[in-house]
PDB file of N, CA and C in Angstrom:
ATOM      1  N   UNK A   1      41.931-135.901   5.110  1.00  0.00           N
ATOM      2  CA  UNK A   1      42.549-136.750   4.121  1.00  0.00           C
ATOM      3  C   UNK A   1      42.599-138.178   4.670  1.00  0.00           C
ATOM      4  N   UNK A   2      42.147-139.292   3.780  1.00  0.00           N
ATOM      5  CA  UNK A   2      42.062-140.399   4.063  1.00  0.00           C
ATOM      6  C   UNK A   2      43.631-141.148   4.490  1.00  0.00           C
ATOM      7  N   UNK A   3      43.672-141.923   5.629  1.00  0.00           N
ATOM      8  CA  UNK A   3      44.734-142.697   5.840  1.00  0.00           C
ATOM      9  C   UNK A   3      45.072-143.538   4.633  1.00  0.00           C
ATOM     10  N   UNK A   4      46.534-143.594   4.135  1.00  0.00           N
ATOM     11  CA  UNK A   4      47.291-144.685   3.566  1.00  0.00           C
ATOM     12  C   UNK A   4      47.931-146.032   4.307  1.00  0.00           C
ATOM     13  N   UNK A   5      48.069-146.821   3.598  1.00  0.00           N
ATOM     14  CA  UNK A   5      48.800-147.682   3.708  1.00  0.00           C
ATOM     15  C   UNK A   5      50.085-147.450   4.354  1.00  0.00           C
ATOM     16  N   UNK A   6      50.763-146.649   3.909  1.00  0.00           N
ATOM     17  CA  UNK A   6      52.177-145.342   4.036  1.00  0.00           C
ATOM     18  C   UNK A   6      51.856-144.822   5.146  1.00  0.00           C
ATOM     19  N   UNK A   7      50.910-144.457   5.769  1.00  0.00           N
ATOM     20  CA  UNK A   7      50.830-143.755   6.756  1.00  0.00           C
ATOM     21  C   UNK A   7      50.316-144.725   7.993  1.00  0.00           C
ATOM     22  N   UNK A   8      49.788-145.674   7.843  1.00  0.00           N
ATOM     23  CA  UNK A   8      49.314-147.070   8.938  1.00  0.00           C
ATOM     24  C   UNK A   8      51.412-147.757   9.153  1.00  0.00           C
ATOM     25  N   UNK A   9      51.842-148.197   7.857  1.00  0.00           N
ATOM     26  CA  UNK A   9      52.884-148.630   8.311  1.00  0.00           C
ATOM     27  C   UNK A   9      54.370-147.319   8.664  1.00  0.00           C
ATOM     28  N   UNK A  10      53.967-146.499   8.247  1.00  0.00           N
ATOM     29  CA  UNK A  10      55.084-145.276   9.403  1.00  0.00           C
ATOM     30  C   UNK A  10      54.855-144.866  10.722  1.00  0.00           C
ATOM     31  N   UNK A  11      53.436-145.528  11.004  1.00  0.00           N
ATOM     32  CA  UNK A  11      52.841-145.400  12.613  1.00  0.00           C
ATOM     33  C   UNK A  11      53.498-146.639  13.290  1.00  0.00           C
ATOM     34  N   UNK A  12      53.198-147.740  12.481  1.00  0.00           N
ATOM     35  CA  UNK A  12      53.657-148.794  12.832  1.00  0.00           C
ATOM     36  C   UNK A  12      55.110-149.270  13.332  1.00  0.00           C
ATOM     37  N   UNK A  13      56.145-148.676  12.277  1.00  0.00           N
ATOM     38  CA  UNK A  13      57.476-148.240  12.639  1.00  0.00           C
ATOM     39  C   UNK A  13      57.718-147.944  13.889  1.00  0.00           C
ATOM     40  N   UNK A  14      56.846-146.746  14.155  1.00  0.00           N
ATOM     41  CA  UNK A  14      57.577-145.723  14.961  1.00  0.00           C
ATOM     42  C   UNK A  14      56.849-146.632  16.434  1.00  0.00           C
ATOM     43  N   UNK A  15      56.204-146.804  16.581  1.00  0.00           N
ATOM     44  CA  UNK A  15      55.433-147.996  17.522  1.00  0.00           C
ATOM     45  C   UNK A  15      56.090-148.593  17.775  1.00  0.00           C
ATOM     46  N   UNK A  16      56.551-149.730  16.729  1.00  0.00           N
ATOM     47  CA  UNK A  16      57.718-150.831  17.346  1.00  0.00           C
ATOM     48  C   UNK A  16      59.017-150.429  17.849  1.00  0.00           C
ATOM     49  N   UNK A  17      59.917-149.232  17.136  1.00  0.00           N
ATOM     50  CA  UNK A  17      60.642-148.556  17.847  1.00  0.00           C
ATOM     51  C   UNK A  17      60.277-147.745  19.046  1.00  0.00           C
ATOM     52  N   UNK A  18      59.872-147.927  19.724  1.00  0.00           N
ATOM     53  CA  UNK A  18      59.530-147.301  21.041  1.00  0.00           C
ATOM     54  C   UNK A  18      58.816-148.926  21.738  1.00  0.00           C
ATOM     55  N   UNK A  19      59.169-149.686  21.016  1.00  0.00           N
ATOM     56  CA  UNK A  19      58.107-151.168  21.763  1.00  0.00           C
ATOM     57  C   UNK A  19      56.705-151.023  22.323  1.00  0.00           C
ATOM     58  N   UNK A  20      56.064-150.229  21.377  1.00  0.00           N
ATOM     59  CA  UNK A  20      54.456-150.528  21.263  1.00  0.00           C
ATOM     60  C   UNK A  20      54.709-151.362  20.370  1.00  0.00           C
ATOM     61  N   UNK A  21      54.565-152.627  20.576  1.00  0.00           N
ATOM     62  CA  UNK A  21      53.881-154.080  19.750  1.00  0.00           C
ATOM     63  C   UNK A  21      53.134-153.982  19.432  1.00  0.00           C
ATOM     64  N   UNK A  22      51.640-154.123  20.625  1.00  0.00           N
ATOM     65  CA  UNK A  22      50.537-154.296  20.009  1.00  0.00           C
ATOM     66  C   UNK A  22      50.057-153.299  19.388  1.00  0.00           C
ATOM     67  N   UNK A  23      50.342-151.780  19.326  1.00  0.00           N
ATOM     68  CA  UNK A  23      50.226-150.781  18.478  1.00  0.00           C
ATOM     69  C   UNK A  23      50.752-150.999  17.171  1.00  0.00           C
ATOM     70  N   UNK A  24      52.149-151.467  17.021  1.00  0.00           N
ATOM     71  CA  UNK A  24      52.451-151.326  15.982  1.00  0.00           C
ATOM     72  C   UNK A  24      52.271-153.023  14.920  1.00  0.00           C
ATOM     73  N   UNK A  25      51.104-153.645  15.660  1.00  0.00           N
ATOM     74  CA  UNK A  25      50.490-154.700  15.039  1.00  0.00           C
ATOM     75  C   UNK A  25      49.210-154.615  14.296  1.00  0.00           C
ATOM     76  N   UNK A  26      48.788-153.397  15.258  1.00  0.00           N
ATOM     77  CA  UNK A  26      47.500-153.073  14.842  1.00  0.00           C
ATOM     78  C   UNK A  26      47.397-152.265  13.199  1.00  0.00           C
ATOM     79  N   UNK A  27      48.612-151.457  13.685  1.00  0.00           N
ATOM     80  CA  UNK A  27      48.919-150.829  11.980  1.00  0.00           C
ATOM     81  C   UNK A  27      49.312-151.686  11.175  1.00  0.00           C
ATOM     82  N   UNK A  28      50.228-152.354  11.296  1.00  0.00           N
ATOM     83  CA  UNK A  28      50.898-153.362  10.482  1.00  0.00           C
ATOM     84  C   UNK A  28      49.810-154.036   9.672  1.00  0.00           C
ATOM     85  N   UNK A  29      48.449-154.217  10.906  1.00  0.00           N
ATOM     86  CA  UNK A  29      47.577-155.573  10.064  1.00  0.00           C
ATOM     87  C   UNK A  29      46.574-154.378   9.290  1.00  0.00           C
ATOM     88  N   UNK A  30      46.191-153.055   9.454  1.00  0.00           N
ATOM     89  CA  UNK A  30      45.663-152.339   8.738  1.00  0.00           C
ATOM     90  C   UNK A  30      46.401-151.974   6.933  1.00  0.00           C
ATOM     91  N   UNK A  31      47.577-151.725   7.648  1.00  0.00           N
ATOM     92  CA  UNK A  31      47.961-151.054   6.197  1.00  0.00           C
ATOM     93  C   UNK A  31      48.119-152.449   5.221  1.00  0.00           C
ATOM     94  N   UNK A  32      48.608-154.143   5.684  1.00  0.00           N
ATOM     95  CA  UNK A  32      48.551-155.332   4.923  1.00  0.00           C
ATOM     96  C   UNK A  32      46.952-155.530   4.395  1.00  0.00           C
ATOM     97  N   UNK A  33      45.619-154.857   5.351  1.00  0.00           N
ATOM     98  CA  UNK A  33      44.345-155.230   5.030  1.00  0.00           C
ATOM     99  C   UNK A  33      44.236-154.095   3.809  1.00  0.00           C
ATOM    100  N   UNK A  34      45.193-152.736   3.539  1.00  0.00           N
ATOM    101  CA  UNK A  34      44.808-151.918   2.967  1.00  0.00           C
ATOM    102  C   UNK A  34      45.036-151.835   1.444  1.00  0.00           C
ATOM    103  N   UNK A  35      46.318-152.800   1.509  1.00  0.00           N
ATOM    104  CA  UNK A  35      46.474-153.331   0.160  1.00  0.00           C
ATOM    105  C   UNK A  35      46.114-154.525  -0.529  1.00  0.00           C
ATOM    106  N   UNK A  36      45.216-155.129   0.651  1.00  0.00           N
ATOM    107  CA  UNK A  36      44.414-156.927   0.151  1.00  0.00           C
ATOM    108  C   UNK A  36      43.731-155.900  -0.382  1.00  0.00           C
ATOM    109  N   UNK A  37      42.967-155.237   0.097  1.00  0.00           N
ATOM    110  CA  UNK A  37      41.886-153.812  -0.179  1.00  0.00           C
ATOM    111  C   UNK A  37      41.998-154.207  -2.039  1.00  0.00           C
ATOM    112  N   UNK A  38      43.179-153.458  -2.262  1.00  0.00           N
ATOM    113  CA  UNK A  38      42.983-152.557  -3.523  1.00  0.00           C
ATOM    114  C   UNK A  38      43.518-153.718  -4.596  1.00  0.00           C
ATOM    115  N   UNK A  39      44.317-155.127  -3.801  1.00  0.00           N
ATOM    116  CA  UNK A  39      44.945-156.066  -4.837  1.00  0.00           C
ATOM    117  C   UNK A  39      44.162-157.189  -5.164  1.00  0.00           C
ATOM    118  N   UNK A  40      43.754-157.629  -3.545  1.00  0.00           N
ATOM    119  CA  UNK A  40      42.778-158.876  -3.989  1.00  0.00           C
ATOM    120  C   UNK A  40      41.284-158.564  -3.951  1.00  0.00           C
ATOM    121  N   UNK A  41      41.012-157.379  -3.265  1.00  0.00           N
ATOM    122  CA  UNK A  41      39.866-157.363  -3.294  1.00  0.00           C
ATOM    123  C   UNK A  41      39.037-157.556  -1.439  1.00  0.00           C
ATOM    124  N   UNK A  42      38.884-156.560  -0.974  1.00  0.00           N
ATOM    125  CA  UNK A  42      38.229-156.854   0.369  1.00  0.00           C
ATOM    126  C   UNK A  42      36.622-156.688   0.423  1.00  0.00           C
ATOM    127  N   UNK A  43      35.625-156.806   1.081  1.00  0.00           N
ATOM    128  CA  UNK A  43      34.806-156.273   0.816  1.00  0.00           C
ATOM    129  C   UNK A  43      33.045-157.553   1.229  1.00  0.00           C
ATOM    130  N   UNK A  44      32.261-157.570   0.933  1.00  0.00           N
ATOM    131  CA  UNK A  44      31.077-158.500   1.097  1.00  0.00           C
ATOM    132  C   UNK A  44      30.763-159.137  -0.296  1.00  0.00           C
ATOM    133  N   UNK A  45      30.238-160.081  -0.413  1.00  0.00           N
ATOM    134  CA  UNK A  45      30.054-160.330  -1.816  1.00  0.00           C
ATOM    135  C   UNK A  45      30.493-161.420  -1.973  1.00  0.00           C
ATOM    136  N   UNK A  46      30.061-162.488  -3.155  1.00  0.00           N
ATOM    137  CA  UNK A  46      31.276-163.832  -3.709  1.00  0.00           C
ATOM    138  C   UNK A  46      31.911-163.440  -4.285  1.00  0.00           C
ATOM    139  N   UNK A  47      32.259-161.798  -4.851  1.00  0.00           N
ATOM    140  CA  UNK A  47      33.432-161.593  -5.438  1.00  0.00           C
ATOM    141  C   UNK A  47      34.719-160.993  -4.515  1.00  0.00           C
ATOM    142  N   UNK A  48      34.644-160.938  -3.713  1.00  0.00           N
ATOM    143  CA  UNK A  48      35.884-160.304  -2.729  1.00  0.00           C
ATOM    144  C   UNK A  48      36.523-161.868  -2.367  1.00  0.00           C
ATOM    145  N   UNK A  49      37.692-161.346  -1.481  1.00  0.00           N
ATOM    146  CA  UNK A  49      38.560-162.639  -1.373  1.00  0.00           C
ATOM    147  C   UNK A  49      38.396-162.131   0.223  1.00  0.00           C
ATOM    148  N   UNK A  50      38.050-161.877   0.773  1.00  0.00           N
ATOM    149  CA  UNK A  50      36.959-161.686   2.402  1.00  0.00           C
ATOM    150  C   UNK A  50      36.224-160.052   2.351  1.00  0.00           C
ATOM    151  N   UNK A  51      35.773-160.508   3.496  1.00  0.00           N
ATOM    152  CA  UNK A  51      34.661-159.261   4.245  1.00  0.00           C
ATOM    153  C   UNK A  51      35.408-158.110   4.505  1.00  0.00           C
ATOM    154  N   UNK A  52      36.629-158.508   5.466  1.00  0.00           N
ATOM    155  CA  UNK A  52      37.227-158.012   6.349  1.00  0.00           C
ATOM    156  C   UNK A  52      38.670-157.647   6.195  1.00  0.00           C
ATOM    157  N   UNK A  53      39.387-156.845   6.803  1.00  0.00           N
ATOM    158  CA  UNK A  53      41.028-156.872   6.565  1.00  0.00           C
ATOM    159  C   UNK A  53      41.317-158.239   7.629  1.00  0.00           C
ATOM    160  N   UNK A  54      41.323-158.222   8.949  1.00  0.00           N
ATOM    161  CA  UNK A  54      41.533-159.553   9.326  1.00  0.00           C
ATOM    162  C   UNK A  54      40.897-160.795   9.110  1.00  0.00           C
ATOM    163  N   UNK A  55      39.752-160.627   8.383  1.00  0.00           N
ATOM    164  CA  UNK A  55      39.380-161.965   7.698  1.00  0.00           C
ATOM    165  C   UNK A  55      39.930-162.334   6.483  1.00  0.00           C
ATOM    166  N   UNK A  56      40.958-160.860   6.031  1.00  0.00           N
ATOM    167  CA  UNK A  56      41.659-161.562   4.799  1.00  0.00           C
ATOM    168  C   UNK A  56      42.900-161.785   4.885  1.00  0.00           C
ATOM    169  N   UNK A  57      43.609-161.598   6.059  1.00  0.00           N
ATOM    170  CA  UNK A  57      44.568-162.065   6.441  1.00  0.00           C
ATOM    171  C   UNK A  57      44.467-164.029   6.988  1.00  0.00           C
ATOM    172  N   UNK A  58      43.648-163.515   7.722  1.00  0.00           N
ATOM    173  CA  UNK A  58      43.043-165.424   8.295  1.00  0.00           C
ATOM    174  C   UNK A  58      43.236-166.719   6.762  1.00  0.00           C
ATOM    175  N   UNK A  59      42.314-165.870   5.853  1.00  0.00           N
ATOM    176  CA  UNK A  59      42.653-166.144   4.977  1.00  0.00           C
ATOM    177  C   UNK A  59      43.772-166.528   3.845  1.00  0.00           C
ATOM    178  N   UNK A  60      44.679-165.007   3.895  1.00  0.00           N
ATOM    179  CA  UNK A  60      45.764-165.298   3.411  1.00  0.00           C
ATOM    180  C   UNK A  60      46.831-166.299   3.556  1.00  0.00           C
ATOM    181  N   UNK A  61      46.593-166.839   5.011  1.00  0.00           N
ATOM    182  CA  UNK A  61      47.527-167.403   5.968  1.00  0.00           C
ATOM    183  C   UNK A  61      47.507-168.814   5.955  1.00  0.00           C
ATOM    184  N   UNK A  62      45.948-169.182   5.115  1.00  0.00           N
ATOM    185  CA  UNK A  62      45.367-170.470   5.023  1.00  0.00           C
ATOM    186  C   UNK A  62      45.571-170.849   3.293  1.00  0.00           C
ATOM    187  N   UNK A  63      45.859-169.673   2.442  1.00  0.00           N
ATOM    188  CA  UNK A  63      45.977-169.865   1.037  1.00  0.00           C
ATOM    189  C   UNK A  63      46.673-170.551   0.376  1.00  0.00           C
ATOM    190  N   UNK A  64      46.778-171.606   0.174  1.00  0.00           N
ATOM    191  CA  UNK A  64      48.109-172.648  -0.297  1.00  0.00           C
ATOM    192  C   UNK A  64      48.436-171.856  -2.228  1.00  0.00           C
ATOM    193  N   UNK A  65      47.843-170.885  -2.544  1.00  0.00           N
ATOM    194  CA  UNK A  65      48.281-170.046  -3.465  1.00  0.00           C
ATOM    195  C   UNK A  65      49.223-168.868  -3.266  1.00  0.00           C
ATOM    196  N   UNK A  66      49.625-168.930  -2.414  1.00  0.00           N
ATOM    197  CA  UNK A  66      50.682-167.999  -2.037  1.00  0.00           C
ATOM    198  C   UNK A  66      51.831-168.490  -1.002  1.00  0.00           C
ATOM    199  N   UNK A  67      52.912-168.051  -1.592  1.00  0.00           N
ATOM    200  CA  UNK A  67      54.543-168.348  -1.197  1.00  0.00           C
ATOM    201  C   UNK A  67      54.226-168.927   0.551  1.00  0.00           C
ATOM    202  N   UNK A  68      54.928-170.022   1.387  1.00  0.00           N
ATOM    203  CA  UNK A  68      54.819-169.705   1.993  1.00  0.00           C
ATOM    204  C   UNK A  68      55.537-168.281   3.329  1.00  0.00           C
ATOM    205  N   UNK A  69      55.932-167.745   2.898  1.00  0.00           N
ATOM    206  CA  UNK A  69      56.957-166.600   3.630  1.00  0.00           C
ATOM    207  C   UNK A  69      55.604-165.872   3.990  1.00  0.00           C
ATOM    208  N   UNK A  70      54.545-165.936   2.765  1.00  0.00           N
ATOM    209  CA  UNK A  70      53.437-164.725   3.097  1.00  0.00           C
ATOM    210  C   UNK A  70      52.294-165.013   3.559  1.00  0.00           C
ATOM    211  N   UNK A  71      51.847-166.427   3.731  1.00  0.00           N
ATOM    212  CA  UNK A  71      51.173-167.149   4.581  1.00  0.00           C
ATOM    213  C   UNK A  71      51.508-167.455   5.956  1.00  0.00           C
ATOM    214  N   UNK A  72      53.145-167.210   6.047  1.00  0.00           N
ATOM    215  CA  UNK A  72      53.358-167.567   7.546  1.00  0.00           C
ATOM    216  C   UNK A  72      53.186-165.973   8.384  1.00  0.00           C
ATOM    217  N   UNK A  73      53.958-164.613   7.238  1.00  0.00           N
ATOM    218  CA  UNK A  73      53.811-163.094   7.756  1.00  0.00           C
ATOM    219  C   UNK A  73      52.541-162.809   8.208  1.00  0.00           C
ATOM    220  N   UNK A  74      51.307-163.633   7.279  1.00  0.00           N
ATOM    221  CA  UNK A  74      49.883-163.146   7.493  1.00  0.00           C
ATOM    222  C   UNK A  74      49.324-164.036   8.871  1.00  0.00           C
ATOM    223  N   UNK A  75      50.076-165.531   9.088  1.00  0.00           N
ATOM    224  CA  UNK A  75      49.507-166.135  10.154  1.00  0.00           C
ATOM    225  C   UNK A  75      49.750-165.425  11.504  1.00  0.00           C
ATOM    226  N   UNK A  76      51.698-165.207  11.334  1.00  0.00           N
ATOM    227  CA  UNK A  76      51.903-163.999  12.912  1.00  0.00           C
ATOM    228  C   UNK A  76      50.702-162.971  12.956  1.00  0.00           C
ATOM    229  N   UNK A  77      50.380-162.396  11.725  1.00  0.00           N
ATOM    230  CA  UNK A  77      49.884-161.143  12.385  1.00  0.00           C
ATOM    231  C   UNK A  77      48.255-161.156  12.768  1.00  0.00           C
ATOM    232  N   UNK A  78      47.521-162.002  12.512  1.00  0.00           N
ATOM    233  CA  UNK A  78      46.301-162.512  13.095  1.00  0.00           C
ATOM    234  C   UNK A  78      46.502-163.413  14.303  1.00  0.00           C
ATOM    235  N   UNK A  79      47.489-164.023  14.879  1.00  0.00           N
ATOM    236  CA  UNK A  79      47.690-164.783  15.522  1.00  0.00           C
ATOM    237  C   UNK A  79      47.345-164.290  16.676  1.00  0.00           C
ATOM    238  N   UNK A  80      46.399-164.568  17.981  1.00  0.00           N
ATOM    239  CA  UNK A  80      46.044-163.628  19.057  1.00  0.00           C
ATOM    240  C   UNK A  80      47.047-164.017  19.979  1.00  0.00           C
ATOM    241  N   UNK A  81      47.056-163.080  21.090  1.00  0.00           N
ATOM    242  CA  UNK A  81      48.091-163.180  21.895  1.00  0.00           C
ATOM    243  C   UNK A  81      47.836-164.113  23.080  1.00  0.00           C
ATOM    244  N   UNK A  82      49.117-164.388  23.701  1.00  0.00           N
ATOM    245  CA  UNK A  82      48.598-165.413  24.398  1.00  0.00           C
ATOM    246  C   UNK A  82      48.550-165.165  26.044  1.00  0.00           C
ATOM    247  N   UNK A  83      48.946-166.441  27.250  1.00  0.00           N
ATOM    248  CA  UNK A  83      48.286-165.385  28.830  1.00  0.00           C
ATOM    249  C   UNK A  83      49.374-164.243  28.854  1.00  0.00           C
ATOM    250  N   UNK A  84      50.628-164.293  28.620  1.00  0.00           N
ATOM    251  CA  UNK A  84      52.014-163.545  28.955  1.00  0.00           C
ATOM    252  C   UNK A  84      51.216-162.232  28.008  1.00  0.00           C
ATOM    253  N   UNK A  85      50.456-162.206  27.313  1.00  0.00           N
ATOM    254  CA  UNK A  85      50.137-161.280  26.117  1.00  0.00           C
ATOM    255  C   UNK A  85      51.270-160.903  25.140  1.00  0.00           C
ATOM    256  N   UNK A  86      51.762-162.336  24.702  1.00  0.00           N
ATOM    257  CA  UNK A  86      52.690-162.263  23.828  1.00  0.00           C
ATOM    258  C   UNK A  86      52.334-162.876  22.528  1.00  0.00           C
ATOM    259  N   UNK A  87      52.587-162.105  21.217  1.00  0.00           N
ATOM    260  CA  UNK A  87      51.916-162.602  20.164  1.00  0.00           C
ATOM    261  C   UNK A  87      53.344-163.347  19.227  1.00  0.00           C
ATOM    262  N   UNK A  88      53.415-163.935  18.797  1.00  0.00           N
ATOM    263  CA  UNK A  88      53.356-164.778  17.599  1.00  0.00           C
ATOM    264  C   UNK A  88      54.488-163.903  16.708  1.00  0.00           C
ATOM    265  N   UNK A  89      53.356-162.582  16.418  1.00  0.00           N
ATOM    266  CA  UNK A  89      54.831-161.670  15.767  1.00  0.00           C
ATOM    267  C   UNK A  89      55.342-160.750  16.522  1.00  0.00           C
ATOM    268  N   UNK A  90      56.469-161.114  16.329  1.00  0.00           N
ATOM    269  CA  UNK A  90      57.439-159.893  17.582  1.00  0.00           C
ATOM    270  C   UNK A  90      58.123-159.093  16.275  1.00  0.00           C
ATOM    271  N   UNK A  91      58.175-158.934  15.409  1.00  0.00           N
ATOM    272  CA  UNK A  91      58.398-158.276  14.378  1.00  0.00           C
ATOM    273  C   UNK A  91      57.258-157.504  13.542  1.00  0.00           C
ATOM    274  N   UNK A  92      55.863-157.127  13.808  1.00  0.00           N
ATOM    275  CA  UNK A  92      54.792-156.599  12.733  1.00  0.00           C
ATOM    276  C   UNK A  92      54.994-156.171  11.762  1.00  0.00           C
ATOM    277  N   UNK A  93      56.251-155.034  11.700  1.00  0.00           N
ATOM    278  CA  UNK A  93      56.290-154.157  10.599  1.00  0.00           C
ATOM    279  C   UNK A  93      57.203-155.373   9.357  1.00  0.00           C
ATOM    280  N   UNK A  94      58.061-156.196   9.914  1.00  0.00           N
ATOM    281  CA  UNK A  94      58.606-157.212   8.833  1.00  0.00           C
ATOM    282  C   UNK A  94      57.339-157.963   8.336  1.00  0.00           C
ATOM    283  N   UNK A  95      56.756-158.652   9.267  1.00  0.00           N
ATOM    284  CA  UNK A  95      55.496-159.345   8.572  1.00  0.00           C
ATOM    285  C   UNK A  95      54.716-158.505   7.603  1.00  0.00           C
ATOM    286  N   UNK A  96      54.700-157.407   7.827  1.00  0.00           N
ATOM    287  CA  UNK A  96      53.470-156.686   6.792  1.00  0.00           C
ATOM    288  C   UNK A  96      54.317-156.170   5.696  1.00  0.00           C
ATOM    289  N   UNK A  97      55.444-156.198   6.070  1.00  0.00           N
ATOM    290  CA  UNK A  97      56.297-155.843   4.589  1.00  0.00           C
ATOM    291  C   UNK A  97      56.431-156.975   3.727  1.00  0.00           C
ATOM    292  N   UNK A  98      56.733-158.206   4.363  1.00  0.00           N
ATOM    293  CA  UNK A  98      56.396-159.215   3.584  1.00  0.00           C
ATOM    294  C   UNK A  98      55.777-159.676   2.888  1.00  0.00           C
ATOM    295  N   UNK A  99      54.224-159.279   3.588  1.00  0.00           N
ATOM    296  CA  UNK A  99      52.847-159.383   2.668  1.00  0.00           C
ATOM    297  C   UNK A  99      52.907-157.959   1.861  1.00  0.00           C
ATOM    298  N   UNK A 100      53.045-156.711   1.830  1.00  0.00           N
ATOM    299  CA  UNK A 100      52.997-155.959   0.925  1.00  0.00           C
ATOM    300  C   UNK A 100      54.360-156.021  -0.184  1.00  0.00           C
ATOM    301  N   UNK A 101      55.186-156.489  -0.258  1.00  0.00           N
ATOM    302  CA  UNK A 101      56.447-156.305  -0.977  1.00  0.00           C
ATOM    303  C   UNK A 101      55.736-157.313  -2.310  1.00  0.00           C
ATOM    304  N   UNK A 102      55.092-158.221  -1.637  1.00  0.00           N
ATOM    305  CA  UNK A 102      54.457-159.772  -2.441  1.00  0.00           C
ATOM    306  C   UNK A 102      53.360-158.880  -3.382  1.00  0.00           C
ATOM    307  N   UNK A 103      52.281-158.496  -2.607  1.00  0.00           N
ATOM    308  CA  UNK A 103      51.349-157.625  -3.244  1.00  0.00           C
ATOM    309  C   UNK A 103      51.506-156.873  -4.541  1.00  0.00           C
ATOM    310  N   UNK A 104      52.604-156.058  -3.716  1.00  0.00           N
ATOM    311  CA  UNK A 104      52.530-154.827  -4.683  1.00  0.00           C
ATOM    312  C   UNK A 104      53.932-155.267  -5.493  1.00  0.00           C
ATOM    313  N   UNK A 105      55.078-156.070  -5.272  1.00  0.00           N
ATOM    314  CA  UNK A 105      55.930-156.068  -5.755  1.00  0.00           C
ATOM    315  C   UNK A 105      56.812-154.685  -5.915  1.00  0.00           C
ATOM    316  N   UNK A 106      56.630-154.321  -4.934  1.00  0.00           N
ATOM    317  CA  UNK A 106      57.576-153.321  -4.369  1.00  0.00           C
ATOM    318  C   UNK A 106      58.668-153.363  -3.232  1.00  0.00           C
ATOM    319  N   UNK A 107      59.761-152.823  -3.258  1.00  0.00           N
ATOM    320  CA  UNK A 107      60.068-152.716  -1.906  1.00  0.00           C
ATOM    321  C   UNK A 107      59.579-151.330  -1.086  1.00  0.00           C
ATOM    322  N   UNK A 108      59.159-151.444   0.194  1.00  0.00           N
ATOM    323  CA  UNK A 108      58.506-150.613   0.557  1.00  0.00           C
ATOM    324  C   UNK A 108      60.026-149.308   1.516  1.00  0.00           C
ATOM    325  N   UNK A 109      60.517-149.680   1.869  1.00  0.00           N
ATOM    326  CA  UNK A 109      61.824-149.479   2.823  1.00  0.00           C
ATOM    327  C   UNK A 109      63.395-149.738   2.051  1.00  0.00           C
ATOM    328  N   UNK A 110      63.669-148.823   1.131  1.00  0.00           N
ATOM    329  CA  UNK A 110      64.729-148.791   0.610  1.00  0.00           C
ATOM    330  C   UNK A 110      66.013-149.189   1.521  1.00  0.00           C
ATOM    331  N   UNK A 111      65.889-148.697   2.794  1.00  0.00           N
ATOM    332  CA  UNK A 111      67.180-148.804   3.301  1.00  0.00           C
ATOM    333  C   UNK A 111      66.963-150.261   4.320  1.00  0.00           C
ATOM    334  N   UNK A 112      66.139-151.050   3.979  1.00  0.00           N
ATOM    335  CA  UNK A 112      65.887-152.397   4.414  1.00  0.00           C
ATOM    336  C   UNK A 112      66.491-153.762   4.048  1.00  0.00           C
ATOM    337  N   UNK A 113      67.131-154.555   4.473  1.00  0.00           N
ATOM    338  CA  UNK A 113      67.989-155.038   3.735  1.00  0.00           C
ATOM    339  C   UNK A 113      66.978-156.635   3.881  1.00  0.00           C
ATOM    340  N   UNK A 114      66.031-156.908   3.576  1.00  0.00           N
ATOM    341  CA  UNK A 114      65.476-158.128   3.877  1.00  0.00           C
ATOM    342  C   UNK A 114      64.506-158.391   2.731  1.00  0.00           C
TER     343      UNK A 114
END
C-alpha cells in the first residue's frame, strides 16, 4: 500500500519526539511535497508548478502568491543545514502543517492548538 501524506507526517511526529530532526524533516518535506502533489500540481511539464517535491517547496518559499506564514514554513524546510548541522527549522512537523493546513484547508492535528 502506497505511503500517505498521514503516514510521512505520523513518522515525522514520532521523529521529532524522540529528536530525530533531520528524520523528521525529511518526512515533513515529503508529506508537504505530497500534497503540492495532488493541489498544485508536481510533476515535468509547463503545466506543473515544479518537477520535484523540493523544487516545489524552493518554489513555494519564493511565491509572493501565498501568505507569508507559508512561504516562510516552506523556506525552513528546504533550507540546508549548516557546519553545526543545524537547520533553519527546528520545528518540521509545524512547518509542514502550516503548508498543509493552507493547502488543504484543513486542520490536520485536532488536539493542536496553533
Amino acid at each position: 500500500m502506497p505511503r500517505t501524506f498521514e503516514d510521512e507526517m505520523a513518522e515525522a511526529r514520532a521523529a521529532q519526539a524522540t529528536g530525530e530532526i533531520g528524520r523528521a524533516r525529511t518526512c515533513a518535506r515529503r508529506a508537504a511535497g505530497m500534497v503540492m502533489q495532488t493541489t498544485l500540481g508536481l510533476g515535468f511539464g509547463p503545466n506543473f508548478y515544479a518537477p520535484t517535491f523540493i523544487e516545489g517547496l524552493r518554489r513555494l518559499a519564493d511565491d509572493s502568491h501565498f501568505p507569508d506564514a507559508v512561504r516562510h514554513a516552506a523556506a525552513r524546510l528546504v533550507d540546508r543545514s549548516n557546519k553545526e548541522r543545524q537547520s533553519a527549522s527546528s520545528n518540521p512537523v509545524q512547518d509542514a502543517e502550516i503548508i498543509l493546513k493552507f493547502l488543504l484547508g484543513l486542520s490536520l492535528n485536532p488536539t493542536s492548538n496553533h
